[in-house]
C-alpha atoms as a PDB file:
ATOM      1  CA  UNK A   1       3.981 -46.798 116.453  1.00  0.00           C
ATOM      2  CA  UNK A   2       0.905 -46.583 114.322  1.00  0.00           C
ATOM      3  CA  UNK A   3      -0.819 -49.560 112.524  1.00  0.00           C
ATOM      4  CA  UNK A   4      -1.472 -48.471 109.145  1.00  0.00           C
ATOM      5  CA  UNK A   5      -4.941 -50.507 109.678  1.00  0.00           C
ATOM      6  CA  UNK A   6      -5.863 -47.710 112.100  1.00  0.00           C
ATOM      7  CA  UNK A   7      -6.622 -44.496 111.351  1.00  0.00           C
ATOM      8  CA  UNK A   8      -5.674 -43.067 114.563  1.00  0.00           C
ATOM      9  CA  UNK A   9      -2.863 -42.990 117.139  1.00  0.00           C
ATOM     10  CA  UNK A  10      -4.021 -45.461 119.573  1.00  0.00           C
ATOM     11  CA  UNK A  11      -4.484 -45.004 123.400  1.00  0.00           C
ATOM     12  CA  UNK A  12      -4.067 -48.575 125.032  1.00  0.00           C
ATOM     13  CA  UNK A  13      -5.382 -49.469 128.456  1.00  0.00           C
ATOM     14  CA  UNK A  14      -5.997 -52.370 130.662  1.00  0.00           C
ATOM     15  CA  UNK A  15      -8.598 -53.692 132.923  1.00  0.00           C
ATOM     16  CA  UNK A  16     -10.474 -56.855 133.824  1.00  0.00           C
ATOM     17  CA  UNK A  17     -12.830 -58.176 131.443  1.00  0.00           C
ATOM     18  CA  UNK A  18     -16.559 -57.788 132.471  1.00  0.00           C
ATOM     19  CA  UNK A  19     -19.934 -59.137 132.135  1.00  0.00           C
ATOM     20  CA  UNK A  20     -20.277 -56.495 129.443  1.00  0.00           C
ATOM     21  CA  UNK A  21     -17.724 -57.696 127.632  1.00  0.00           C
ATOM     22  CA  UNK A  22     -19.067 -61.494 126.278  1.00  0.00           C
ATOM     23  CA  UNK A  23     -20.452 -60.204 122.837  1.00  0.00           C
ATOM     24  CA  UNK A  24     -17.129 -59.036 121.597  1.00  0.00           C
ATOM     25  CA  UNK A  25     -15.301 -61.554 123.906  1.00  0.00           C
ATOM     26  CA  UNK A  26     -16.973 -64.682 121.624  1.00  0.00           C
ATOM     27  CA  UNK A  27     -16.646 -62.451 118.584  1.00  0.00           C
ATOM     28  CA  UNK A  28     -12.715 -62.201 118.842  1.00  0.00           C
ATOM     29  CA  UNK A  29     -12.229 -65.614 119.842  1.00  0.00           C
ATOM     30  CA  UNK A  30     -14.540 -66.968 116.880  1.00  0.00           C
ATOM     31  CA  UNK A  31     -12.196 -64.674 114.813  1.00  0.00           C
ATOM     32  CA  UNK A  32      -8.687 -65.631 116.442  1.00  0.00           C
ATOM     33  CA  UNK A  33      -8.497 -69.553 116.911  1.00  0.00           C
ATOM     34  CA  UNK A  34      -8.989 -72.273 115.093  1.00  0.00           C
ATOM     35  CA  UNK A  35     -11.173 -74.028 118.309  1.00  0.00           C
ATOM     36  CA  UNK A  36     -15.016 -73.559 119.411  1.00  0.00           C
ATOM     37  CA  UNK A  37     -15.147 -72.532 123.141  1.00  0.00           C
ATOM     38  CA  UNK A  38     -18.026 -73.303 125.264  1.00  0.00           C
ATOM     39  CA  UNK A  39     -20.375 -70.486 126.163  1.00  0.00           C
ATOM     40  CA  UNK A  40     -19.832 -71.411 129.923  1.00  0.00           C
ATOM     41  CA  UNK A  41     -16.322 -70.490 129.296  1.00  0.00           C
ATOM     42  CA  UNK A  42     -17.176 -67.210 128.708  1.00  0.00           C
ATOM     43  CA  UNK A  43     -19.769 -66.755 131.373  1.00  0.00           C
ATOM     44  CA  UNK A  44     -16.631 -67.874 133.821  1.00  0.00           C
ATOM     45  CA  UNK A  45     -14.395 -65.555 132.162  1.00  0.00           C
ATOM     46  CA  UNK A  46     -16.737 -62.565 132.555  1.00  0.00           C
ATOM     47  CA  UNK A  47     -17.738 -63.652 135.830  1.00  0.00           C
ATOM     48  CA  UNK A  48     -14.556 -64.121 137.093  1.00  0.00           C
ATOM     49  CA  UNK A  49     -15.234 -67.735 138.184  1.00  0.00           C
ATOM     50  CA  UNK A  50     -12.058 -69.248 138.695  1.00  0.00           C
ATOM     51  CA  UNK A  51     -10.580 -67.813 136.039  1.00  0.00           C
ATOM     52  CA  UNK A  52      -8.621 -63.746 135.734  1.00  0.00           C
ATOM     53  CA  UNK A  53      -8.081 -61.642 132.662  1.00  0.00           C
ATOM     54  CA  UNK A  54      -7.387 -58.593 131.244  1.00  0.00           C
ATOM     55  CA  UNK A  55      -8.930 -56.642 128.395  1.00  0.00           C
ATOM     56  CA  UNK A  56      -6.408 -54.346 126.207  1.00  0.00           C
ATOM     57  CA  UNK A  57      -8.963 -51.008 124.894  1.00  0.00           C
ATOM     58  CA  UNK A  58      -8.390 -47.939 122.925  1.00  0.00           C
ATOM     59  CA  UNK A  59      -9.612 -45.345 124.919  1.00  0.00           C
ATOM     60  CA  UNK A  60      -9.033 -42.733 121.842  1.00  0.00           C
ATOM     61  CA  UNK A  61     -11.718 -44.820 119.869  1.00  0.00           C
ATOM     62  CA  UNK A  62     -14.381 -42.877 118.745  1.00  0.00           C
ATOM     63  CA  UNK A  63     -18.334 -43.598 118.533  1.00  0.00           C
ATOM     64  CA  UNK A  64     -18.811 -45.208 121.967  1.00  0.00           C
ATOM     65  CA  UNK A  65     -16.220 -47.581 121.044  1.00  0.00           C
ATOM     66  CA  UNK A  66     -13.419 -46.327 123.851  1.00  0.00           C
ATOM     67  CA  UNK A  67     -13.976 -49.465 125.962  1.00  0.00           C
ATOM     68  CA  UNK A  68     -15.084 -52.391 123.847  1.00  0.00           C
ATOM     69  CA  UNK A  69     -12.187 -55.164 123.786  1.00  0.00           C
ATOM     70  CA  UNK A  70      -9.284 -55.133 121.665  1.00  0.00           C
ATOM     71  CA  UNK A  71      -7.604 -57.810 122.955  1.00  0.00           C
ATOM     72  CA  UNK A  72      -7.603 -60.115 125.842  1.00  0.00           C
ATOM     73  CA  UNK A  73      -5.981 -62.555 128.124  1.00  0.00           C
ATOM     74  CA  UNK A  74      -7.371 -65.369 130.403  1.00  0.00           C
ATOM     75  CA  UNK A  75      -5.313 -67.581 132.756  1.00  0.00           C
ATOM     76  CA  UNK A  76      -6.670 -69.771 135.494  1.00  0.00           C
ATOM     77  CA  UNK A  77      -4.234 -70.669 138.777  1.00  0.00           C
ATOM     78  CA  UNK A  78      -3.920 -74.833 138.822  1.00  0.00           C
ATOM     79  CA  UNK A  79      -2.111 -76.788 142.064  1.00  0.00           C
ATOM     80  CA  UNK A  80       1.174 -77.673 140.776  1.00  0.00           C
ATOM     81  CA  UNK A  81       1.272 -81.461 142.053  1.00  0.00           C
ATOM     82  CA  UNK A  82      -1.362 -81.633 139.937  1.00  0.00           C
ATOM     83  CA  UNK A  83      -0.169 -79.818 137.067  1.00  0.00           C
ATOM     84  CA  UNK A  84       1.148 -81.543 133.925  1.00  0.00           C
ATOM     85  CA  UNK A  85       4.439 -79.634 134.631  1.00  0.00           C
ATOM     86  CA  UNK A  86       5.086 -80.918 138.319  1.00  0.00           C
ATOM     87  CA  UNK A  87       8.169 -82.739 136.657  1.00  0.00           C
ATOM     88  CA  UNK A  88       9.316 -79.743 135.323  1.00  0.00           C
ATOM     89  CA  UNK A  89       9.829 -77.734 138.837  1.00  0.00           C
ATOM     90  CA  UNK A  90      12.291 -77.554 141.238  1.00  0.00           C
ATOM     91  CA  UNK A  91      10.228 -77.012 144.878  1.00  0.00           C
ATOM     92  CA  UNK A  92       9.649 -78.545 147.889  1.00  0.00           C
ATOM     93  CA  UNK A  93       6.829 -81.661 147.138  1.00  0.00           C
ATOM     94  CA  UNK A  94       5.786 -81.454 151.358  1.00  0.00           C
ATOM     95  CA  UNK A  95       4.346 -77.677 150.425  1.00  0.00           C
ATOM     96  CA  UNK A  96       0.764 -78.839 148.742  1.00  0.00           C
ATOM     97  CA  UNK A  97      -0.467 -75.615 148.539  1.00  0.00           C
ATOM     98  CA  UNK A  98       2.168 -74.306 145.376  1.00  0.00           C
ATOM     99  CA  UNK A  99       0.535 -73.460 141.873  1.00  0.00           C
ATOM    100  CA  UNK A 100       1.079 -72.841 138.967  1.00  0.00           C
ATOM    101  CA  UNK A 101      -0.841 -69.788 136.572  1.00  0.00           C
ATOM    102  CA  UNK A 102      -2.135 -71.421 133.106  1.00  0.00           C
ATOM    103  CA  UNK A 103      -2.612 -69.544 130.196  1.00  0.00           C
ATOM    104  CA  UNK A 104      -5.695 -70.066 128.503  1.00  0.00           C
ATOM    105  CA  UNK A 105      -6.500 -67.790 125.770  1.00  0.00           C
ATOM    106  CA  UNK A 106      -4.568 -64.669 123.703  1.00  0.00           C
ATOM    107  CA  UNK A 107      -5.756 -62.671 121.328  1.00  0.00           C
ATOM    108  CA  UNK A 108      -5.722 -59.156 119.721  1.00  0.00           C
ATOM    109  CA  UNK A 109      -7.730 -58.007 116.802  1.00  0.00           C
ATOM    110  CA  UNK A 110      -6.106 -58.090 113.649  1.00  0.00           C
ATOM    111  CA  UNK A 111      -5.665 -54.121 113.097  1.00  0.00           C
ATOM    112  CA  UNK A 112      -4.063 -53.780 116.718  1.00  0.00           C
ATOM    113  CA  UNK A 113      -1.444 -56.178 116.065  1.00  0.00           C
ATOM    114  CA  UNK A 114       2.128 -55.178 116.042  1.00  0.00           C
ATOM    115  CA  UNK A 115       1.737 -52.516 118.639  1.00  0.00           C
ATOM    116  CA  UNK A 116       3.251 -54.689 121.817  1.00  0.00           C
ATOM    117  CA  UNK A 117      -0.413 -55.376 123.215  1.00  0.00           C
ATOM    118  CA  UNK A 118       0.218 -59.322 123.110  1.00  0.00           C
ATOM    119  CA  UNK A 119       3.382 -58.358 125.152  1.00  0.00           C
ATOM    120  CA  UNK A 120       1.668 -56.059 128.013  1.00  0.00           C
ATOM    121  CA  UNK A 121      -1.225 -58.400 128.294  1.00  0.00           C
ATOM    122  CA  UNK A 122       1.696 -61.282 129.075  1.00  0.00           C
ATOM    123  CA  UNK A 123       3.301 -59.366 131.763  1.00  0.00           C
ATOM    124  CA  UNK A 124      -0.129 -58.299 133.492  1.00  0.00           C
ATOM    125  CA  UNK A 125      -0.207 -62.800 133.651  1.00  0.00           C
ATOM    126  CA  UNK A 126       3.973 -62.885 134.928  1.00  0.00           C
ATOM    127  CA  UNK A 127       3.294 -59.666 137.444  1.00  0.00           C
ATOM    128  CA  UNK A 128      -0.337 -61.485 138.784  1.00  0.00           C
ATOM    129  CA  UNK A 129       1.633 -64.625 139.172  1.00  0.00           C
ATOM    130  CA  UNK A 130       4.868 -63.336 140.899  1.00  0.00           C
ATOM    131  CA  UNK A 131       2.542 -61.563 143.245  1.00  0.00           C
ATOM    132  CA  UNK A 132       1.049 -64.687 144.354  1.00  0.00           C
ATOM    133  CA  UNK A 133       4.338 -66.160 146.667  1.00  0.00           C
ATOM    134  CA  UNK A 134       3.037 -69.900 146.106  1.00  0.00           C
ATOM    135  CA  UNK A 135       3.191 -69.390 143.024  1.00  0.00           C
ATOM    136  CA  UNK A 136       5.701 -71.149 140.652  1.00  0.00           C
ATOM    137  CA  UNK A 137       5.189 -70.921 137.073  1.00  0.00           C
ATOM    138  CA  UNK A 138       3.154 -69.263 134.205  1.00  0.00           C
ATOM    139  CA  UNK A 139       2.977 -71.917 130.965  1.00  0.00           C
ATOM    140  CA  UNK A 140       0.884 -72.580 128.443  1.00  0.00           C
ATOM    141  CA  UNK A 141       0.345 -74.465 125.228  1.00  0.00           C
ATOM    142  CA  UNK A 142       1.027 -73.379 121.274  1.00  0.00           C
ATOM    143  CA  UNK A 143      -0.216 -74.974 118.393  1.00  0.00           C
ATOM    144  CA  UNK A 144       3.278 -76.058 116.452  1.00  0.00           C
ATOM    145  CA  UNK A 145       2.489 -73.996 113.429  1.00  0.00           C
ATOM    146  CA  UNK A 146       1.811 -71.375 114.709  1.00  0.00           C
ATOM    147  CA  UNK A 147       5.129 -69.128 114.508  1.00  0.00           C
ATOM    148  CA  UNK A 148       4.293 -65.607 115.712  1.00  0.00           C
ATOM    149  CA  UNK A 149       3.213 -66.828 118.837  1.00  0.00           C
ATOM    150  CA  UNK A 150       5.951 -68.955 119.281  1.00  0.00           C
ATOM    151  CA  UNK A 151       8.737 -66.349 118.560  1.00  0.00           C
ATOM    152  CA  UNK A 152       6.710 -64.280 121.142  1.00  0.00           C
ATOM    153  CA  UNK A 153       6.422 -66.088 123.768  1.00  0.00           C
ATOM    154  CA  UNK A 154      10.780 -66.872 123.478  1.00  0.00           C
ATOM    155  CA  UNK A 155      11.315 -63.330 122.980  1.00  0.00           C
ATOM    156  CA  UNK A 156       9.835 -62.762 126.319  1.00  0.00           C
ATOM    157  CA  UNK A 157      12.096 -65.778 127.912  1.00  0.00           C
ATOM    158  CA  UNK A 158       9.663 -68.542 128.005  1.00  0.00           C
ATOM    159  CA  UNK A 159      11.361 -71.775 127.828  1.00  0.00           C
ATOM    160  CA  UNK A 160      10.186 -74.631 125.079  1.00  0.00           C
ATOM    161  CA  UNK A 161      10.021 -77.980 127.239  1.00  0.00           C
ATOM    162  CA  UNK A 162       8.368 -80.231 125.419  1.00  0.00           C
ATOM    163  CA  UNK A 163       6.977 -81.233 122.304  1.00  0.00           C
ATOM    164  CA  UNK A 164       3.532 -82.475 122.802  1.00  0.00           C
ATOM    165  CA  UNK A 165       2.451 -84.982 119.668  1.00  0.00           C
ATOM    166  CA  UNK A 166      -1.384 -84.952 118.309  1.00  0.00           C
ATOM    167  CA  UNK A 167      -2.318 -82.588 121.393  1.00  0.00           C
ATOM    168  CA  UNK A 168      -5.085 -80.794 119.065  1.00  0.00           C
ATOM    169  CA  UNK A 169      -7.585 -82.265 117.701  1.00  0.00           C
ATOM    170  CA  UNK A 170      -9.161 -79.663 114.762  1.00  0.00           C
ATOM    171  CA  UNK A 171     -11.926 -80.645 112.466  1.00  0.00           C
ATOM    172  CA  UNK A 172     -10.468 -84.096 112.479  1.00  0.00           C
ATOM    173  CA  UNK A 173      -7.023 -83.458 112.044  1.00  0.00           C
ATOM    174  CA  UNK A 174      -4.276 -83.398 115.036  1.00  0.00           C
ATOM    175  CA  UNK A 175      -1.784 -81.054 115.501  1.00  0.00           C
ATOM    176  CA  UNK A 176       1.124 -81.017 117.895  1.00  0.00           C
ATOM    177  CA  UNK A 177       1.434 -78.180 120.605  1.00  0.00           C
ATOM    178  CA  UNK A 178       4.495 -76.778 122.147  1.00  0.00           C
ATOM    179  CA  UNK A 179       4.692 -76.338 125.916  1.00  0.00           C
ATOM    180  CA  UNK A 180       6.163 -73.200 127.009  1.00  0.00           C
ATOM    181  CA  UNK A 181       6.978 -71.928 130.912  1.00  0.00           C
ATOM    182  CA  UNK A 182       7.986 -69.020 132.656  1.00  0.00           C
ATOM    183  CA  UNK A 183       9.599 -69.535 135.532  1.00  0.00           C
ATOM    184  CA  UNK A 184       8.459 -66.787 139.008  1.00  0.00           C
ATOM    185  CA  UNK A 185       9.388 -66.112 142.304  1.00  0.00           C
ATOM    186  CA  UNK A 186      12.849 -68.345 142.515  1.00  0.00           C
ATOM    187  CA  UNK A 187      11.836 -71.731 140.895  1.00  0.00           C
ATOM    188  CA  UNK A 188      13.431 -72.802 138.137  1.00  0.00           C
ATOM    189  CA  UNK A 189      13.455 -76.580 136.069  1.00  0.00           C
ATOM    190  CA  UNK A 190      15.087 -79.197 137.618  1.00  0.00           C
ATOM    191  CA  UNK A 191      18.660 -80.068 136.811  1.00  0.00           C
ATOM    192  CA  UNK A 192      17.932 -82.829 133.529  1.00  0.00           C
ATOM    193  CA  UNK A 193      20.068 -85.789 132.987  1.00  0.00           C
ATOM    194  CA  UNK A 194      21.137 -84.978 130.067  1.00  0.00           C
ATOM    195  CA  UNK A 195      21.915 -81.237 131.425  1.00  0.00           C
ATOM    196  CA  UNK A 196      24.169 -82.702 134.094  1.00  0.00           C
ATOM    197  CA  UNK A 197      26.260 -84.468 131.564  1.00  0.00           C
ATOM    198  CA  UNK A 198      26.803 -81.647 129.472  1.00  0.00           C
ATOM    199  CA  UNK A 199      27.919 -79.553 132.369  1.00  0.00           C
ATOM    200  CA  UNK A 200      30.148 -81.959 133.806  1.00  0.00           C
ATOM    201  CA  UNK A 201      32.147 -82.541 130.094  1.00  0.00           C
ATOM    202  CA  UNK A 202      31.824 -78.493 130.079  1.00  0.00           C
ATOM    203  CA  UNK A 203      33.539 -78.605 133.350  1.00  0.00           C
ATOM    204  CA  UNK A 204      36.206 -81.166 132.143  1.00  0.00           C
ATOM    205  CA  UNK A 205      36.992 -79.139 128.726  1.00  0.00           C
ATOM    206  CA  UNK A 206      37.389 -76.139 130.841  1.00  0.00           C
ATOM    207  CA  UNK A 207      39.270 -77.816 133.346  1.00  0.00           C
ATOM    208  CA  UNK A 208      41.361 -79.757 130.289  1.00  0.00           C
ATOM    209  CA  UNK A 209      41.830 -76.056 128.484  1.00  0.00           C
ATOM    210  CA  UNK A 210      43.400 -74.784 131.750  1.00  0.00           C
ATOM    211  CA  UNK A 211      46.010 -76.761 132.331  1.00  0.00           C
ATOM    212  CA  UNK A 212      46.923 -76.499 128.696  1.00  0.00           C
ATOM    213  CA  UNK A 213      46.979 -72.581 129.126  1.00  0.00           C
ATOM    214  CA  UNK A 214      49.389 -73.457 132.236  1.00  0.00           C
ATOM    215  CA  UNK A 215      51.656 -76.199 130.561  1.00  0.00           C
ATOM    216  CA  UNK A 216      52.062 -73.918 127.175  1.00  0.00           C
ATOM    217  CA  UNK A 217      52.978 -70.455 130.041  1.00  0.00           C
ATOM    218  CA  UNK A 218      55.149 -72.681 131.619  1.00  0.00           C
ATOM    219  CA  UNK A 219      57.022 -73.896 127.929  1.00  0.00           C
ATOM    220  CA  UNK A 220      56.969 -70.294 127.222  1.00  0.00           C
ATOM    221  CA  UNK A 221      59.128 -69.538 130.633  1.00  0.00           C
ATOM    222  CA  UNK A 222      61.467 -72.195 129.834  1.00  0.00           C
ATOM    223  CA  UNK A 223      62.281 -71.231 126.361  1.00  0.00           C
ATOM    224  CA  UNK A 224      63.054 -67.325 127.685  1.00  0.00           C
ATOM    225  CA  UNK A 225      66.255 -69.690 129.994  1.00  0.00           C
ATOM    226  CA  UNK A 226      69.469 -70.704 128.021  1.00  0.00           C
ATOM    227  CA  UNK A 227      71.113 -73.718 128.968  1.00  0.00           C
ATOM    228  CA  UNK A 228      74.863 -73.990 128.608  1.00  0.00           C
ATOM    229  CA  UNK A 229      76.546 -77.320 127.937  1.00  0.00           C
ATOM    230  CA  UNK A 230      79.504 -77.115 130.146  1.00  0.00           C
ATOM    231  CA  UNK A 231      77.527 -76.200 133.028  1.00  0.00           C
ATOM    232  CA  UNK A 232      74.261 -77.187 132.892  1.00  0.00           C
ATOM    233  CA  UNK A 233      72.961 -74.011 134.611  1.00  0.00           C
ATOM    234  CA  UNK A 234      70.437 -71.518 133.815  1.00  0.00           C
ATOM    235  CA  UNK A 235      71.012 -68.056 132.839  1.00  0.00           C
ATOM    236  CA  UNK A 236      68.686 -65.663 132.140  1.00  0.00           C
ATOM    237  CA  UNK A 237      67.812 -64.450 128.854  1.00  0.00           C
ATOM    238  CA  UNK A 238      68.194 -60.710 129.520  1.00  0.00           C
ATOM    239  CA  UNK A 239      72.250 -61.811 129.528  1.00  0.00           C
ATOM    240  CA  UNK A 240      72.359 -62.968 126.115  1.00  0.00           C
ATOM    241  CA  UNK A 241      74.954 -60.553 124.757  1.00  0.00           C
ATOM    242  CA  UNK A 242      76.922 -61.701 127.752  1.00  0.00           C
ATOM    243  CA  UNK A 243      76.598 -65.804 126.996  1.00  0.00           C
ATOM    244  CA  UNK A 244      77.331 -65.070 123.544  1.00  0.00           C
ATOM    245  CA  UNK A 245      81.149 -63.645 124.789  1.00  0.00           C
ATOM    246  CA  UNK A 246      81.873 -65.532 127.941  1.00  0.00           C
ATOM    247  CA  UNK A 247      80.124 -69.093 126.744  1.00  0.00           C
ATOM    248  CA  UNK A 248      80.954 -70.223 123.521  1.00  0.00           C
ATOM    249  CA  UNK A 249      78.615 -73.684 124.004  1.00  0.00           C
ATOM    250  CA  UNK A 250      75.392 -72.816 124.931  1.00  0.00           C
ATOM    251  CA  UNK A 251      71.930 -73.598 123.007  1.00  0.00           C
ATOM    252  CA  UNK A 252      68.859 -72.459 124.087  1.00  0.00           C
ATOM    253  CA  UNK A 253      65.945 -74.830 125.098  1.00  0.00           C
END
């Protein structure tokens, strides 16, 4: 699939960002979101100081231009009993060493959208994190508003678990932020109140719907039995010819 803002069929790669990289890095991210990031930020990204990424490239670009960023990830690994998701996990609170991988920033240039490079940058963060065996989550935050990302990031089975009221704060104004995780290695949320009710009616309606099924089978085998009045017996229905000659007065039931 071609962008029609490109000119060319496109040859995406991936690698780690680099020092070389912070020029274009702060460029895209100026472009991209609404927020001003520190320039230490960067100098961790590129650095790698406590905080891994990828860089998405064309390598078919053309005037030196192969390996300059067109989009980018950054994610930085948190403790989960410190995380503001600890709630939210189902895993043994006497292991202190389990974490959690935190989305920071996503981005792609405006002509490479629409080509799945959002998506592969996403699973580079979900294969990092299942690699790491502590490891029990990726999540991150999305401003409410801002749809693409947050049909994205469902398409690709991350679960909406809260609704986070004035989390943003953007030239004055505050915007609410959806939390979304994506559950590795065997965790998985933590069975809800409100999830064990509704399991336990679903239980009961199925269990109510069964012996339903069973009483209505067992009205259906009764009616196939005719009943005659003088001697209260049973005979099957396959003899119906033969009731109908030998036993004047019998009605079916």
């Amino acid at each position: 699939m071609v962008n029609p803002k490109i000119s060319h069929r496109p040859t995406i790669c991936y690698r780690p960002i680099q020092p070389s990289d912070i020029e274009i890095l702060e460029k895209i991210h100026s472009d991209v979101f609404p927020i001003r990031y520190e320039s230490e930020f960067f100098q961790n990204v590129v650095n790698g100081r406590d905080i891994v990424s990828w860089a998405a490239v064309d390598r078919s670009r053309s005037n030196g231009r192969s390996d300059e960023l067109i989009g980018f990830v950054t994610a930085r690994i948190v403790m989960a009993k410190d995380s503001e998701i600890a709630d939210l996990l189902r895993y043994d609170s006497s292991k202190g060493d389990q974490t959690l991988v935190y989305i920071l920033t996503l981005g792609v240039v405006d002509a490479y959208r629409n080509l799945g490079i959002a998506s592969a940058l996403i699973h580079e963060v979900i294969k990092y994190a299942s690699s790491i065996p502590v490891c029990r989550a990726v999540y991150l935050h999305v401003i409410s508003y801002n749809n693409p990302a947050i049909h994205l990031y469902k398409k690709m089975s991350f679960k909406c678990v809260r609704r986070l009221h004035g989390f943003y704060l953007i030239n004055g104004q505050h915007y609410d932020s959806y939390l979304f995780v994506y559950y590795v290695n065997g965790s998985r949320s933590p069975c809800s109140p409100l999830v064990l009710v509704t399991f336990i009616f679903t239980c009961m309606k199925t269990g109510l719907k069964s012996v339903a099924a069973k009483l209505r089978k067992n009205e259906e085998k009764m009616v196939k039995w005719p009943k005659c009045k003088e001697t209260r017996g049973l005979i099957p229905i396959q003899n119906k010819r033969m009731i109908k000659t030998e036993c004047s007065g019998c009605e079916y039931v």
